[in-house]
PDB file of N, CA and C in Angstrom:
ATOM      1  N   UNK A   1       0.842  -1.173   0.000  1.00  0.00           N
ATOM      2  CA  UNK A   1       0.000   0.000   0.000  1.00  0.00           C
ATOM      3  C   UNK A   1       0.891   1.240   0.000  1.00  0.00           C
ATOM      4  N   UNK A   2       0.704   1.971  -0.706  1.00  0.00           N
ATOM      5  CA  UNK A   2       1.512   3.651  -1.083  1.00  0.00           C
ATOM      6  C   UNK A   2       0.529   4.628  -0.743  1.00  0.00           C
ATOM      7  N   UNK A   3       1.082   5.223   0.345  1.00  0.00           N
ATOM      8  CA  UNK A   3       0.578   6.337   0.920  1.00  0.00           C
ATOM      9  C   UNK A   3       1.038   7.909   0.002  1.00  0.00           C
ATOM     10  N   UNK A   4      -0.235   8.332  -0.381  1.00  0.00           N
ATOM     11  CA  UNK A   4       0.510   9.549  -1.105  1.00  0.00           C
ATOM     12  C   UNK A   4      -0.030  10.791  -0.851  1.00  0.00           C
ATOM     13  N   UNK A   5       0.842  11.546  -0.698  1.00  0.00           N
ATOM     14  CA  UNK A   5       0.399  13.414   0.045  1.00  0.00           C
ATOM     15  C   UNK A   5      -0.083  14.445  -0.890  1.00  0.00           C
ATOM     16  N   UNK A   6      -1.161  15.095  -0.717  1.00  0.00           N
ATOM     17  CA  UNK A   6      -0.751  16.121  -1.956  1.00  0.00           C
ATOM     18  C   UNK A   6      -0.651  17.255  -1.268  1.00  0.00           C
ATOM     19  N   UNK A   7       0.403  18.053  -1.348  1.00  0.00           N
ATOM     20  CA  UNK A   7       0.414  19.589  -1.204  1.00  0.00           C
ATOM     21  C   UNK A   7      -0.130  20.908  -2.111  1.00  0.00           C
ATOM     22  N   UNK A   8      -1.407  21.263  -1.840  1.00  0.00           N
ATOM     23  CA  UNK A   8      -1.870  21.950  -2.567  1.00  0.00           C
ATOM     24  C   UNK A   8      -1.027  23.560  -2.730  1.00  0.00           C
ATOM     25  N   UNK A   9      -1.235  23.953  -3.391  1.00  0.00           N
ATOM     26  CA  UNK A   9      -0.161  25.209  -3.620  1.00  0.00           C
ATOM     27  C   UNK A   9      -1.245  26.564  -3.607  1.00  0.00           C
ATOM     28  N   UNK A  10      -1.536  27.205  -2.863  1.00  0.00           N
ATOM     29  CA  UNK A  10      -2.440  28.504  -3.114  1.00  0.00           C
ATOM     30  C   UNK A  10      -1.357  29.787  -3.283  1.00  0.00           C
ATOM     31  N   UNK A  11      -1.738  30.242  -4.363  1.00  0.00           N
ATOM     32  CA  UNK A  11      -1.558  32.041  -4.392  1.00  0.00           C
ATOM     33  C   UNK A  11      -2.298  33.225  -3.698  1.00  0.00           C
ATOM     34  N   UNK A  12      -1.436  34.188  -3.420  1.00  0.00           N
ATOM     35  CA  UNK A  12      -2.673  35.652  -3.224  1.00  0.00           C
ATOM     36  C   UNK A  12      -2.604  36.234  -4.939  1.00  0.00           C
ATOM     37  N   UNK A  13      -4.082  36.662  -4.592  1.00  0.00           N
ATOM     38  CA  UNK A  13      -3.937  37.914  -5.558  1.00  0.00           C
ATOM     39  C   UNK A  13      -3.070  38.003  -6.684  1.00  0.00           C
ATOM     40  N   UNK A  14      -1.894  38.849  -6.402  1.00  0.00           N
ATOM     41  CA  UNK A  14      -0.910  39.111  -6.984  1.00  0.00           C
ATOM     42  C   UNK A  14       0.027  37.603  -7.579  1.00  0.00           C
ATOM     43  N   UNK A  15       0.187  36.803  -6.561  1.00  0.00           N
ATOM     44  CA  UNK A  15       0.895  35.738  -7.651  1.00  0.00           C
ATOM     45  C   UNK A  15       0.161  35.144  -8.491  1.00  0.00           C
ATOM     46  N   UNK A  16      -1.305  35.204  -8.438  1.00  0.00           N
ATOM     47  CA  UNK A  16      -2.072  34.499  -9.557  1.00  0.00           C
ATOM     48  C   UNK A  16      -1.987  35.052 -10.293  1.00  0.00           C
ATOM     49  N   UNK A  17      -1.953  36.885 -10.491  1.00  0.00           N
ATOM     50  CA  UNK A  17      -1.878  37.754 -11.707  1.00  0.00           C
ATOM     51  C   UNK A  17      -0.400  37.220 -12.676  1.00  0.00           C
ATOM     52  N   UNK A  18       0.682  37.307 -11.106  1.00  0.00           N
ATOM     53  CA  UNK A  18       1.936  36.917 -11.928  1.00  0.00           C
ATOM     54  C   UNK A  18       2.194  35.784 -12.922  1.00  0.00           C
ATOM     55  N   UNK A  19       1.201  34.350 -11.992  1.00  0.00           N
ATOM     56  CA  UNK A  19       1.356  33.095 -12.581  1.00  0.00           C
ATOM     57  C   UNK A  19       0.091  33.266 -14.134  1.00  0.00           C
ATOM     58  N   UNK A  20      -0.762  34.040 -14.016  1.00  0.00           N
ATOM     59  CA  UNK A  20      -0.816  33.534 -15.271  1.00  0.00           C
ATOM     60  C   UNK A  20      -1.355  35.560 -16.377  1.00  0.00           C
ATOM     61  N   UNK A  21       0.466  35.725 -16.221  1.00  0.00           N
ATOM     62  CA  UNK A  21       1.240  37.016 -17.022  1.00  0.00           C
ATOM     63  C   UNK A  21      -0.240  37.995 -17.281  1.00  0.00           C
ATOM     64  N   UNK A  22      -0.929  38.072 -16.030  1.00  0.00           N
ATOM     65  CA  UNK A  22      -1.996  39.496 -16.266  1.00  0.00           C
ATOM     66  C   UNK A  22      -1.611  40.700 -15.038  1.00  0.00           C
ATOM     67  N   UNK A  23      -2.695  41.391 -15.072  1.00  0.00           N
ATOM     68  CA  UNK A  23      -2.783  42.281 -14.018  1.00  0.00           C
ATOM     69  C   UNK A  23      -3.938  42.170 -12.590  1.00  0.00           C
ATOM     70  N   UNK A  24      -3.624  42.721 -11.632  1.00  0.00           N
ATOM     71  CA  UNK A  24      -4.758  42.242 -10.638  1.00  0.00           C
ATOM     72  C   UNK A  24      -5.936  42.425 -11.203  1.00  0.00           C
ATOM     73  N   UNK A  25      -6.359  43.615 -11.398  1.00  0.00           N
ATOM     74  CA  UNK A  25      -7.622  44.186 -11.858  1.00  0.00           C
ATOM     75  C   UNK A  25      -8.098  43.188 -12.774  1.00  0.00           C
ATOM     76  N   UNK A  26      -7.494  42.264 -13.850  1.00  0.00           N
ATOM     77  CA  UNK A  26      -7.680  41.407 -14.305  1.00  0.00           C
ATOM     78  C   UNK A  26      -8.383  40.225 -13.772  1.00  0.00           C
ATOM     79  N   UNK A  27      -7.882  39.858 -12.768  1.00  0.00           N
ATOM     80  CA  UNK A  27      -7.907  38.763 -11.750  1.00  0.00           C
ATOM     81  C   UNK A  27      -9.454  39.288 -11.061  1.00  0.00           C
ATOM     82  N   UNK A  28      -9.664  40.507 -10.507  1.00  0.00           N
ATOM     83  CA  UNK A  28     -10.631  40.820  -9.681  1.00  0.00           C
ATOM     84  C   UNK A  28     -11.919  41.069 -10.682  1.00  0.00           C
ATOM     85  N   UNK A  29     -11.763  41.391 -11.427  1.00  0.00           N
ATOM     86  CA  UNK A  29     -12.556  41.509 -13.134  1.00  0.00           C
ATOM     87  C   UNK A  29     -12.922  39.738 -13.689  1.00  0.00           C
ATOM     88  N   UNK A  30     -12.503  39.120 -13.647  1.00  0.00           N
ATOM     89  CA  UNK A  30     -12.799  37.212 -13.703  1.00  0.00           C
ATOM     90  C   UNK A  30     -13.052  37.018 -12.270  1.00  0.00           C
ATOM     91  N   UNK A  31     -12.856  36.926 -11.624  1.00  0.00           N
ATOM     92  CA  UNK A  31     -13.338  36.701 -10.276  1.00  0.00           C
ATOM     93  C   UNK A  31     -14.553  37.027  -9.724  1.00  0.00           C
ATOM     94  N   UNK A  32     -14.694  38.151 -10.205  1.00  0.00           N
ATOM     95  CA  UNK A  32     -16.503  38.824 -10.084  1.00  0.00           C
ATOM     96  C   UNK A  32     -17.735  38.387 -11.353  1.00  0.00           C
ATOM     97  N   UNK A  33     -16.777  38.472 -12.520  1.00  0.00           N
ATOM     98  CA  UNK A  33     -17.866  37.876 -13.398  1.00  0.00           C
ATOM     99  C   UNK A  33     -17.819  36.767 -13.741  1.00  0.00           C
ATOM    100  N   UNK A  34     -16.932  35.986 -13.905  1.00  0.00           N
ATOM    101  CA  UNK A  34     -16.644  34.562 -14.582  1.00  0.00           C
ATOM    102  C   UNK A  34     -16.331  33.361 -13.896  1.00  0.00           C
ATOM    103  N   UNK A  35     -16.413  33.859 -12.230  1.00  0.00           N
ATOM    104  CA  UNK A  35     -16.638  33.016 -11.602  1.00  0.00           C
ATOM    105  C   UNK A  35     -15.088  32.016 -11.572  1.00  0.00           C
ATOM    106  N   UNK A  36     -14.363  32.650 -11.499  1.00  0.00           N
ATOM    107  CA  UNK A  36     -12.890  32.035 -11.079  1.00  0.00           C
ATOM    108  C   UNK A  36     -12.789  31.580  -9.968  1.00  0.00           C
ATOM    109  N   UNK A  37     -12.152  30.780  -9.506  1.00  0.00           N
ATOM    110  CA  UNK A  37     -12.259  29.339  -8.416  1.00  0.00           C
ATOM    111  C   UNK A  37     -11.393  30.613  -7.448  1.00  0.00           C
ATOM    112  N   UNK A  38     -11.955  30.860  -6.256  1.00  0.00           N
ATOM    113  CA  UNK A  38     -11.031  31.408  -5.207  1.00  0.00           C
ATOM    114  C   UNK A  38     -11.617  30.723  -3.716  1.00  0.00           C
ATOM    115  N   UNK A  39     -10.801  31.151  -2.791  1.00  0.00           N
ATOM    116  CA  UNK A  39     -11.024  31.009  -1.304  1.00  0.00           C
ATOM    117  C   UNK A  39     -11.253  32.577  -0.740  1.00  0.00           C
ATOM    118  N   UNK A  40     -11.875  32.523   0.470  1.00  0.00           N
ATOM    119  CA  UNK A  40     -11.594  33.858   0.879  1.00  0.00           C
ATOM    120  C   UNK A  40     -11.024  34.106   2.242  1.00  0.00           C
ATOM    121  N   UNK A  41     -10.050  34.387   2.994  1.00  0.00           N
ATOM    122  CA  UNK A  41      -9.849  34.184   4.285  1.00  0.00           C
ATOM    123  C   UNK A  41     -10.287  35.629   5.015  1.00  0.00           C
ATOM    124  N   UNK A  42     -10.874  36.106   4.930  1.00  0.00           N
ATOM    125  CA  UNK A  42     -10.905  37.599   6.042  1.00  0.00           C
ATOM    126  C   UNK A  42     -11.257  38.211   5.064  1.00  0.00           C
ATOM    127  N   UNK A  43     -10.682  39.157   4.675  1.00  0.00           N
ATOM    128  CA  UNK A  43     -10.953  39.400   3.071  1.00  0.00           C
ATOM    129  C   UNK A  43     -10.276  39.166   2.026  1.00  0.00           C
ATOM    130  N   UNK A  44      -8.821  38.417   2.493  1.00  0.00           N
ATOM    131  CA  UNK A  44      -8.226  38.063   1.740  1.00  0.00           C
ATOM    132  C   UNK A  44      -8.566  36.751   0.465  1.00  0.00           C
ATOM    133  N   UNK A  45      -8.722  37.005  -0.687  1.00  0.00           N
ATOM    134  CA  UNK A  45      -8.533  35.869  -1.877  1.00  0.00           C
ATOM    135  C   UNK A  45      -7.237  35.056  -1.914  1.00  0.00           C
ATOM    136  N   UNK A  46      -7.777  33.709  -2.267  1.00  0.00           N
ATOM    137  CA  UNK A  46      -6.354  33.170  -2.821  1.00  0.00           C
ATOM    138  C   UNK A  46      -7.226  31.909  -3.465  1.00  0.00           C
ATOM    139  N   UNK A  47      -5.599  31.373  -4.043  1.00  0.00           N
ATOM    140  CA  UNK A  47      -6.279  30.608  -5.457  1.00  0.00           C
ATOM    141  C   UNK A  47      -5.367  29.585  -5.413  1.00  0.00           C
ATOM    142  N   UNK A  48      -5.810  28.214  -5.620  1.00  0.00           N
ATOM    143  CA  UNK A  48      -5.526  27.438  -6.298  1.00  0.00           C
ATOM    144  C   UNK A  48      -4.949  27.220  -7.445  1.00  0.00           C
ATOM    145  N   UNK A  49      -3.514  26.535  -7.437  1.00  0.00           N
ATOM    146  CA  UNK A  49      -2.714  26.490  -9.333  1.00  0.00           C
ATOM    147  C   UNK A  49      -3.848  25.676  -9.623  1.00  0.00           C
ATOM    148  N   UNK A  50      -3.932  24.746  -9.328  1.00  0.00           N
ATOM    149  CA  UNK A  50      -4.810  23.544 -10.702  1.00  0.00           C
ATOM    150  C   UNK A  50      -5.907  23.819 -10.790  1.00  0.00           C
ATOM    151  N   UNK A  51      -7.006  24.418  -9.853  1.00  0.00           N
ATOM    152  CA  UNK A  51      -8.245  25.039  -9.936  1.00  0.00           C
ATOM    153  C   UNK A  51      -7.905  26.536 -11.073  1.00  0.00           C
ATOM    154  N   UNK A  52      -6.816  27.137 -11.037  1.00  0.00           N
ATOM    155  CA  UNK A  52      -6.696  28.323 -11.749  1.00  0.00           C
ATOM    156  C   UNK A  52      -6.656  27.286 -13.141  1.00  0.00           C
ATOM    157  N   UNK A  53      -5.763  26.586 -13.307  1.00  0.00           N
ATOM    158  CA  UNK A  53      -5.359  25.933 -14.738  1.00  0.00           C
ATOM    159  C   UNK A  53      -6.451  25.340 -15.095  1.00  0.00           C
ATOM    160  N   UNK A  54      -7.522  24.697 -14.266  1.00  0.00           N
ATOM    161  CA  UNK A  54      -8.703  24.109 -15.247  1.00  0.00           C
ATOM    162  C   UNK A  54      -9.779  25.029 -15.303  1.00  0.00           C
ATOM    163  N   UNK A  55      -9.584  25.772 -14.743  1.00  0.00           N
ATOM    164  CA  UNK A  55     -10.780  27.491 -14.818  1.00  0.00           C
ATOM    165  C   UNK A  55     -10.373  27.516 -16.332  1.00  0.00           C
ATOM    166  N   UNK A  56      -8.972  28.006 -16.648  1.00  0.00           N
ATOM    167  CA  UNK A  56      -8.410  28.251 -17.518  1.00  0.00           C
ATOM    168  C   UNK A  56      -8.878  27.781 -19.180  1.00  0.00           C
ATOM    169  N   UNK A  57      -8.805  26.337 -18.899  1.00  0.00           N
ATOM    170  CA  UNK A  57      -8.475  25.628 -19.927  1.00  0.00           C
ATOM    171  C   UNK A  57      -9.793  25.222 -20.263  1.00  0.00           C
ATOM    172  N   UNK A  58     -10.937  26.003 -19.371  1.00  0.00           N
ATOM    173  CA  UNK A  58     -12.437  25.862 -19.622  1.00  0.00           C
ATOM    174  C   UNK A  58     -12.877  27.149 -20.654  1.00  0.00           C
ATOM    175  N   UNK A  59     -11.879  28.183 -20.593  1.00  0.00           N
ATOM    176  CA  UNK A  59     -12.320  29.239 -21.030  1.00  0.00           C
ATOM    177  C   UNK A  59     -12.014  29.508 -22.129  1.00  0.00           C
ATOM    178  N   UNK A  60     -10.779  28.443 -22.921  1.00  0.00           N
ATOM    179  CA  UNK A  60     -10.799  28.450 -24.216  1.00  0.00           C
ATOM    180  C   UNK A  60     -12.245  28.585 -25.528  1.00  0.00           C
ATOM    181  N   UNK A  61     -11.928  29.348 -26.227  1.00  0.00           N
ATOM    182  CA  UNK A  61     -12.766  29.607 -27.171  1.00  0.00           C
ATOM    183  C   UNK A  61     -12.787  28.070 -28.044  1.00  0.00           C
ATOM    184  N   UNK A  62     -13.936  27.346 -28.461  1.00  0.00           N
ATOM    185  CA  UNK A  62     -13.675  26.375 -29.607  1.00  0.00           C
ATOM    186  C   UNK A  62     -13.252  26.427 -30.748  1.00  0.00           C
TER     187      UNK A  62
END
């Protein structure tokens, strides 16, 4: 039996803008309308890489 861990990786704000090459206002602009995967702690947001990457890869145009 293999025991296996996952370490989830969350961003604020700003490294999600960084990780995927936008601006905050960007981020807070999808977040309000398009329903981008966040947490909220206090008032702080933060985000999920693989929840950001399949948000993402949902929003491709066909």
């Amino acid at each position: 039996m293999t025991l296996t861990t996952t370490h989830e990786r969350f961003l604020s704000i700003e490294e999600a803008a960084t990780y995927l090459s936008t601006k905050v206002s960007w981020i807070h602009q999808n977040h309000k309308h398009k329903k981008m995967p966040s947490y909220k702690i206090g008032r702080k947001l933060i985000f999920r890489i693989d929840e950001l990457d399949r948000w993402l890869e949902n929003q491709k145009m066909a």
